[in-house]
C-alpha atoms as a PDB file:
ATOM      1  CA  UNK A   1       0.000   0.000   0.000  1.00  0.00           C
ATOM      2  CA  UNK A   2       0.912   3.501  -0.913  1.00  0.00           C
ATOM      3  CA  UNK A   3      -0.461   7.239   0.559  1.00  0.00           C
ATOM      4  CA  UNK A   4      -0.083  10.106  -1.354  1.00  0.00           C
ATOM      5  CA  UNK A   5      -1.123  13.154   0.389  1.00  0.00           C
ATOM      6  CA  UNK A   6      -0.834  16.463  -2.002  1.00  0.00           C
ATOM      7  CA  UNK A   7      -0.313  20.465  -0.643  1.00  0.00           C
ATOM      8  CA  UNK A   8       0.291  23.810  -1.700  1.00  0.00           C
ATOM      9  CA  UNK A   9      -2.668  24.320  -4.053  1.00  0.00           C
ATOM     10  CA  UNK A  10      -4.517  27.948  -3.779  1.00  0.00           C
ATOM     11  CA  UNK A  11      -5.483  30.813  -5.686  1.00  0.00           C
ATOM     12  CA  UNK A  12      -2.817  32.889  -7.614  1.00  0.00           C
ATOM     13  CA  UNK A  13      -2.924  35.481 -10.529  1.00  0.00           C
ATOM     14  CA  UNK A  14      -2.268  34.619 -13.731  1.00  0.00           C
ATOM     15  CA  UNK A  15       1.246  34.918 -14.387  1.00  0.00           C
ATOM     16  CA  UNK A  16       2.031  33.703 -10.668  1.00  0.00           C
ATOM     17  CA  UNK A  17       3.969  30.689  -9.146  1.00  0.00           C
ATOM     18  CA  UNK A  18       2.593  27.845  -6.915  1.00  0.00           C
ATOM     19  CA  UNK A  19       4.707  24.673  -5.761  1.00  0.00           C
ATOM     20  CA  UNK A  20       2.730  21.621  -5.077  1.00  0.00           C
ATOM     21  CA  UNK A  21       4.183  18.941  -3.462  1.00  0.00           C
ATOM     22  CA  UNK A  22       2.989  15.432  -2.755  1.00  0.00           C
ATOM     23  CA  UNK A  23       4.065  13.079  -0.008  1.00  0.00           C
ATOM     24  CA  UNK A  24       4.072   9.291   0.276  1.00  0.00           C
ATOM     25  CA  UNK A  25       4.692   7.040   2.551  1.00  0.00           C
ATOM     26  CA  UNK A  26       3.640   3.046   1.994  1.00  0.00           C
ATOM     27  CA  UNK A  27       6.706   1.795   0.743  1.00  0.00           C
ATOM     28  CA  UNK A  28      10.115   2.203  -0.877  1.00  0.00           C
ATOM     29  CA  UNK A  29       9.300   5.712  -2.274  1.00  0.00           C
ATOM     30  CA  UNK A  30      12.915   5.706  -4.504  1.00  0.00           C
ATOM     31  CA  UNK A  31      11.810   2.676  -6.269  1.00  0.00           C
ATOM     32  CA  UNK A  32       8.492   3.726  -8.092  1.00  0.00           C
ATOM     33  CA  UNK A  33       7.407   6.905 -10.546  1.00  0.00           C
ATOM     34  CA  UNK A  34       5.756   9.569  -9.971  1.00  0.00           C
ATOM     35  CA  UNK A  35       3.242  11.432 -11.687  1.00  0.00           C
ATOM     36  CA  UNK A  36       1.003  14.671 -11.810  1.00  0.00           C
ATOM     37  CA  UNK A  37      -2.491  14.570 -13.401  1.00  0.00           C
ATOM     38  CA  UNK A  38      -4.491  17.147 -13.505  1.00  0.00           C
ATOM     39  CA  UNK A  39      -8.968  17.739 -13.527  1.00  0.00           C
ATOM     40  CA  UNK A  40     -10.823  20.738 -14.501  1.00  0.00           C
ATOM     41  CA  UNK A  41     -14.586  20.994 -14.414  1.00  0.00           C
ATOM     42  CA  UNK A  42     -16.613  19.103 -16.874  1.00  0.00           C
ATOM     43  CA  UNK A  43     -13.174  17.698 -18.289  1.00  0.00           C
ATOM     44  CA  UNK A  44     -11.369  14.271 -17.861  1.00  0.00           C
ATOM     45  CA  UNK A  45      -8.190  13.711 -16.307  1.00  0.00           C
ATOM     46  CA  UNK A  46      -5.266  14.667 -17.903  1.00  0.00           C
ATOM     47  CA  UNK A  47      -1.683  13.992 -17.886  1.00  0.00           C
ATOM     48  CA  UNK A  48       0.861  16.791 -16.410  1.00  0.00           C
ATOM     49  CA  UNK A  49       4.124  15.518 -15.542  1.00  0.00           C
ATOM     50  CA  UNK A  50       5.735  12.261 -14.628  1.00  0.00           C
ATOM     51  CA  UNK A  51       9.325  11.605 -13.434  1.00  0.00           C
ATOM     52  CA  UNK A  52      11.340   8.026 -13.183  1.00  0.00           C
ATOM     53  CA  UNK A  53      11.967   6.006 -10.423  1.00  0.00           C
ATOM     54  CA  UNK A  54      15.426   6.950 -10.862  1.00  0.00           C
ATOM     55  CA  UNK A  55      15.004  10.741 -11.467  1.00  0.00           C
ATOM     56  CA  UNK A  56      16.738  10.582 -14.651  1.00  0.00           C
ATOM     57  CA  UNK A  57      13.557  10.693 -16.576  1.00  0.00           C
ATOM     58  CA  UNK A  58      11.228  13.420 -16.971  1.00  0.00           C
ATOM     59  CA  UNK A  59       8.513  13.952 -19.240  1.00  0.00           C
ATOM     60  CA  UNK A  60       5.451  16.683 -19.747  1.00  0.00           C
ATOM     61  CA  UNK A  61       2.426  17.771 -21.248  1.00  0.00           C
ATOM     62  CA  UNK A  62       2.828  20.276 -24.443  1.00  0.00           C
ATOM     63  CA  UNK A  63       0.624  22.441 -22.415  1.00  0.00           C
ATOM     64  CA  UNK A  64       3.069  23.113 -19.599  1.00  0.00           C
ATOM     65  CA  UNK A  65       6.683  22.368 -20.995  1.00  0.00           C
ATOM     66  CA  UNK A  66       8.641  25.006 -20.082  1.00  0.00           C
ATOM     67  CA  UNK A  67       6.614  26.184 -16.965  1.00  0.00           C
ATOM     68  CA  UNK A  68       6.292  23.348 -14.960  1.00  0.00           C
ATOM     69  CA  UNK A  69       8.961  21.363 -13.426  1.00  0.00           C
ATOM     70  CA  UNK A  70       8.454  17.956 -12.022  1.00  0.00           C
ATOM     71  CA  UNK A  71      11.082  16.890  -8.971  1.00  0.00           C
ATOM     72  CA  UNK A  72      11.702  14.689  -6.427  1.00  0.00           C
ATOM     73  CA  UNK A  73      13.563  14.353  -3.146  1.00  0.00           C
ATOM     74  CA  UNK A  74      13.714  10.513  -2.152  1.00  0.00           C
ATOM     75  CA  UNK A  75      15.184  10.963   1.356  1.00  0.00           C
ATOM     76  CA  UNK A  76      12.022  12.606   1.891  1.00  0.00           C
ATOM     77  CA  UNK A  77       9.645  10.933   0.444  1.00  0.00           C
ATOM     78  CA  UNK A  78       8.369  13.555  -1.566  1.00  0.00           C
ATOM     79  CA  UNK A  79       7.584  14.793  -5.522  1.00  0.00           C
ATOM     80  CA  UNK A  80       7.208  18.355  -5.992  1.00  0.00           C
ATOM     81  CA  UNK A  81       5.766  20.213  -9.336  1.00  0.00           C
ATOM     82  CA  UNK A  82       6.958  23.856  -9.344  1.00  0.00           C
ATOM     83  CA  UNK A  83       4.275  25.965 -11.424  1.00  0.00           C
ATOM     84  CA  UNK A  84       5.462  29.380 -12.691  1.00  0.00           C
ATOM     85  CA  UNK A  85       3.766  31.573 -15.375  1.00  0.00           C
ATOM     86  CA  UNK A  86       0.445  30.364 -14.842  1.00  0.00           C
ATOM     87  CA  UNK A  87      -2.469  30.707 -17.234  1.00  0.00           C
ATOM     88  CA  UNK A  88      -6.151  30.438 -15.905  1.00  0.00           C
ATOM     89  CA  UNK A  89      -6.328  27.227 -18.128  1.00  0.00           C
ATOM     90  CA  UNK A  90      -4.394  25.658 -15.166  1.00  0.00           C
ATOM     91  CA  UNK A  91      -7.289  25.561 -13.225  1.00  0.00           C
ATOM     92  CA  UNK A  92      -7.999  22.158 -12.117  1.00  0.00           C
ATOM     93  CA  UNK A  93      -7.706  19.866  -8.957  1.00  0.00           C
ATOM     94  CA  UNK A  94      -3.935  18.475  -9.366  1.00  0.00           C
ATOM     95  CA  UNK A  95      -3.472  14.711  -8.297  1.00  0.00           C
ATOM     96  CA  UNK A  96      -0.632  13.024  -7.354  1.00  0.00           C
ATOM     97  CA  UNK A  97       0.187   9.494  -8.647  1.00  0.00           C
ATOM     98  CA  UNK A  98       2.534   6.093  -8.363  1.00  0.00           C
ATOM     99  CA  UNK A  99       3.551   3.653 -10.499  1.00  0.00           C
ATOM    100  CA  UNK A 100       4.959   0.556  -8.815  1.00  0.00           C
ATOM    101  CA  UNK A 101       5.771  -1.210 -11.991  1.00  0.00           C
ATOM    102  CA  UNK A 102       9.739  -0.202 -12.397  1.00  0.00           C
ATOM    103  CA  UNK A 103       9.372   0.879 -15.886  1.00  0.00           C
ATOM    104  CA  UNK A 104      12.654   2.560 -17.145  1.00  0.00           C
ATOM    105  CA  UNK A 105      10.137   5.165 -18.123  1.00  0.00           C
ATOM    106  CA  UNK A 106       7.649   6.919 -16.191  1.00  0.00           C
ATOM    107  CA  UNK A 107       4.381   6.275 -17.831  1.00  0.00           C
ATOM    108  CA  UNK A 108       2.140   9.272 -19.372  1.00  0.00           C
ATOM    109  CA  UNK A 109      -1.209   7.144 -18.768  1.00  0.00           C
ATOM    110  CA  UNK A 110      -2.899   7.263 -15.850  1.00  0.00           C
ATOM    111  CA  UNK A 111      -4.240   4.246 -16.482  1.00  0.00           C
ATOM    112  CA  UNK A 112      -0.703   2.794 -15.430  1.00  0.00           C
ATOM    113  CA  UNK A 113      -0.675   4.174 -12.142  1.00  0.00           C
ATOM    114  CA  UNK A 114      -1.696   2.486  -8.647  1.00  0.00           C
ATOM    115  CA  UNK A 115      -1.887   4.904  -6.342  1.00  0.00           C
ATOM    116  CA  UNK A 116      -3.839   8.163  -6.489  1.00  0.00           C
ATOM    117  CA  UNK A 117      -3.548  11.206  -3.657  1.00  0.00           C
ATOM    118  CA  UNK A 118      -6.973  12.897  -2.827  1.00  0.00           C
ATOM    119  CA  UNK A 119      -5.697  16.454  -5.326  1.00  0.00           C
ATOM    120  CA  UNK A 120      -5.174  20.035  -4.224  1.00  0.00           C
ATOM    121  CA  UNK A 121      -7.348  22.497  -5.903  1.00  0.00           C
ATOM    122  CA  UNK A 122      -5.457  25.184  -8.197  1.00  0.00           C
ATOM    123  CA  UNK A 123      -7.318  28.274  -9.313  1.00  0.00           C
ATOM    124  CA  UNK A 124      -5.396  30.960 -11.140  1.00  0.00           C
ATOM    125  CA  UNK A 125      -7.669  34.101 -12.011  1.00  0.00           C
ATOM    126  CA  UNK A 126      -7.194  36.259 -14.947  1.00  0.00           C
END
Protein backbone atom coordinates (compact mmCIF):
# COMPACT_ATOMS: atom_id res chain seq x y z
CA UNK A 1 0.00 0.00 0.00
CA UNK A 2 0.91 3.50 -0.91
CA UNK A 3 -0.46 7.24 0.56
CA UNK A 4 -0.08 10.11 -1.35
CA UNK A 5 -1.12 13.15 0.39
CA UNK A 6 -0.83 16.46 -2.00
CA UNK A 7 -0.31 20.46 -0.64
CA UNK A 8 0.29 23.81 -1.70
CA UNK A 9 -2.67 24.32 -4.05
CA UNK A 10 -4.52 27.95 -3.78
CA UNK A 11 -5.48 30.81 -5.69
CA UNK A 12 -2.82 32.89 -7.61
CA UNK A 13 -2.92 35.48 -10.53
CA UNK A 14 -2.27 34.62 -13.73
CA UNK A 15 1.25 34.92 -14.39
CA UNK A 16 2.03 33.70 -10.67
CA UNK A 17 3.97 30.69 -9.15
CA UNK A 18 2.59 27.84 -6.91
CA UNK A 19 4.71 24.67 -5.76
CA UNK A 20 2.73 21.62 -5.08
CA UNK A 21 4.18 18.94 -3.46
CA UNK A 22 2.99 15.43 -2.75
CA UNK A 23 4.07 13.08 -0.01
CA UNK A 24 4.07 9.29 0.28
CA UNK A 25 4.69 7.04 2.55
CA UNK A 26 3.64 3.05 1.99
CA UNK A 27 6.71 1.79 0.74
CA UNK A 28 10.12 2.20 -0.88
CA UNK A 29 9.30 5.71 -2.27
CA UNK A 30 12.91 5.71 -4.50
CA UNK A 31 11.81 2.68 -6.27
CA UNK A 32 8.49 3.73 -8.09
CA UNK A 33 7.41 6.91 -10.55
CA UNK A 34 5.76 9.57 -9.97
CA UNK A 35 3.24 11.43 -11.69
CA UNK A 36 1.00 14.67 -11.81
CA UNK A 37 -2.49 14.57 -13.40
CA UNK A 38 -4.49 17.15 -13.50
CA UNK A 39 -8.97 17.74 -13.53
CA UNK A 40 -10.82 20.74 -14.50
CA UNK A 41 -14.59 20.99 -14.41
CA UNK A 42 -16.61 19.10 -16.87
CA UNK A 43 -13.17 17.70 -18.29
CA UNK A 44 -11.37 14.27 -17.86
CA UNK A 45 -8.19 13.71 -16.31
CA UNK A 46 -5.27 14.67 -17.90
CA UNK A 47 -1.68 13.99 -17.89
CA UNK A 48 0.86 16.79 -16.41
CA UNK A 49 4.12 15.52 -15.54
CA UNK A 50 5.74 12.26 -14.63
CA UNK A 51 9.33 11.60 -13.43
CA UNK A 52 11.34 8.03 -13.18
CA UNK A 53 11.97 6.01 -10.42
CA UNK A 54 15.43 6.95 -10.86
CA UNK A 55 15.00 10.74 -11.47
CA UNK A 56 16.74 10.58 -14.65
CA UNK A 57 13.56 10.69 -16.58
CA UNK A 58 11.23 13.42 -16.97
CA UNK A 59 8.51 13.95 -19.24
CA UNK A 60 5.45 16.68 -19.75
CA UNK A 61 2.43 17.77 -21.25
CA UNK A 62 2.83 20.28 -24.44
CA UNK A 63 0.62 22.44 -22.41
CA UNK A 64 3.07 23.11 -19.60
CA UNK A 65 6.68 22.37 -20.99
CA UNK A 66 8.64 25.01 -20.08
CA UNK A 67 6.61 26.18 -16.96
CA UNK A 68 6.29 23.35 -14.96
CA UNK A 69 8.96 21.36 -13.43
CA UNK A 70 8.45 17.96 -12.02
CA UNK A 71 11.08 16.89 -8.97
CA UNK A 72 11.70 14.69 -6.43
CA UNK A 73 13.56 14.35 -3.15
CA UNK A 74 13.71 10.51 -2.15
CA UNK A 75 15.18 10.96 1.36
CA UNK A 76 12.02 12.61 1.89
CA UNK A 77 9.65 10.93 0.44
CA UNK A 78 8.37 13.55 -1.57
CA UNK A 79 7.58 14.79 -5.52
CA UNK A 80 7.21 18.35 -5.99
CA UNK A 81 5.77 20.21 -9.34
CA UNK A 82 6.96 23.86 -9.34
CA UNK A 83 4.27 25.97 -11.42
CA UNK A 84 5.46 29.38 -12.69
CA UNK A 85 3.77 31.57 -15.38
CA UNK A 86 0.45 30.36 -14.84
CA UNK A 87 -2.47 30.71 -17.23
CA UNK A 88 -6.15 30.44 -15.91
CA UNK A 89 -6.33 27.23 -18.13
CA UNK A 90 -4.39 25.66 -15.17
CA UNK A 91 -7.29 25.56 -13.22
CA UNK A 92 -8.00 22.16 -12.12
CA UNK A 93 -7.71 19.87 -8.96
CA UNK A 94 -3.94 18.47 -9.37
CA UNK A 95 -3.47 14.71 -8.30
CA UNK A 96 -0.63 13.02 -7.35
CA UNK A 97 0.19 9.49 -8.65
CA UNK A 98 2.53 6.09 -8.36
CA UNK A 99 3.55 3.65 -10.50
CA UNK A 100 4.96 0.56 -8.81
CA UNK A 101 5.77 -1.21 -11.99
CA UNK A 102 9.74 -0.20 -12.40
CA UNK A 103 9.37 0.88 -15.89
CA UNK A 104 12.65 2.56 -17.15
CA UNK A 105 10.14 5.16 -18.12
CA UNK A 106 7.65 6.92 -16.19
CA UNK A 107 4.38 6.27 -17.83
CA UNK A 108 2.14 9.27 -19.37
CA UNK A 109 -1.21 7.14 -18.77
CA UNK A 110 -2.90 7.26 -15.85
CA UNK A 111 -4.24 4.25 -16.48
CA UNK A 112 -0.70 2.79 -15.43
CA UNK A 113 -0.68 4.17 -12.14
CA UNK A 114 -1.70 2.49 -8.65
CA UNK A 115 -1.89 4.90 -6.34
CA UNK A 116 -3.84 8.16 -6.49
CA UNK A 117 -3.55 11.21 -3.66
CA UNK A 118 -6.97 12.90 -2.83
CA UNK A 119 -5.70 16.45 -5.33
CA UNK A 120 -5.17 20.04 -4.22
CA UNK A 121 -7.35 22.50 -5.90
CA UNK A 122 -5.46 25.18 -8.20
CA UNK A 123 -7.32 28.27 -9.31
CA UNK A 124 -5.40 30.96 -11.14
CA UNK A 125 -7.67 34.10 -12.01
CA UNK A 126 -7.19 36.26 -14.95
Amino acid sequence: QVQLVESGGGLVQAGGSLRLSCAASGRTFSSYAMGWFRQAPGKEREFVAAISWTGAITYYADSVKGRFTISRDNAKNTVYLQMNSLKPEDTAVYYCAADLSRHYAPPRSLHEYDYWGQGTQVTVSS
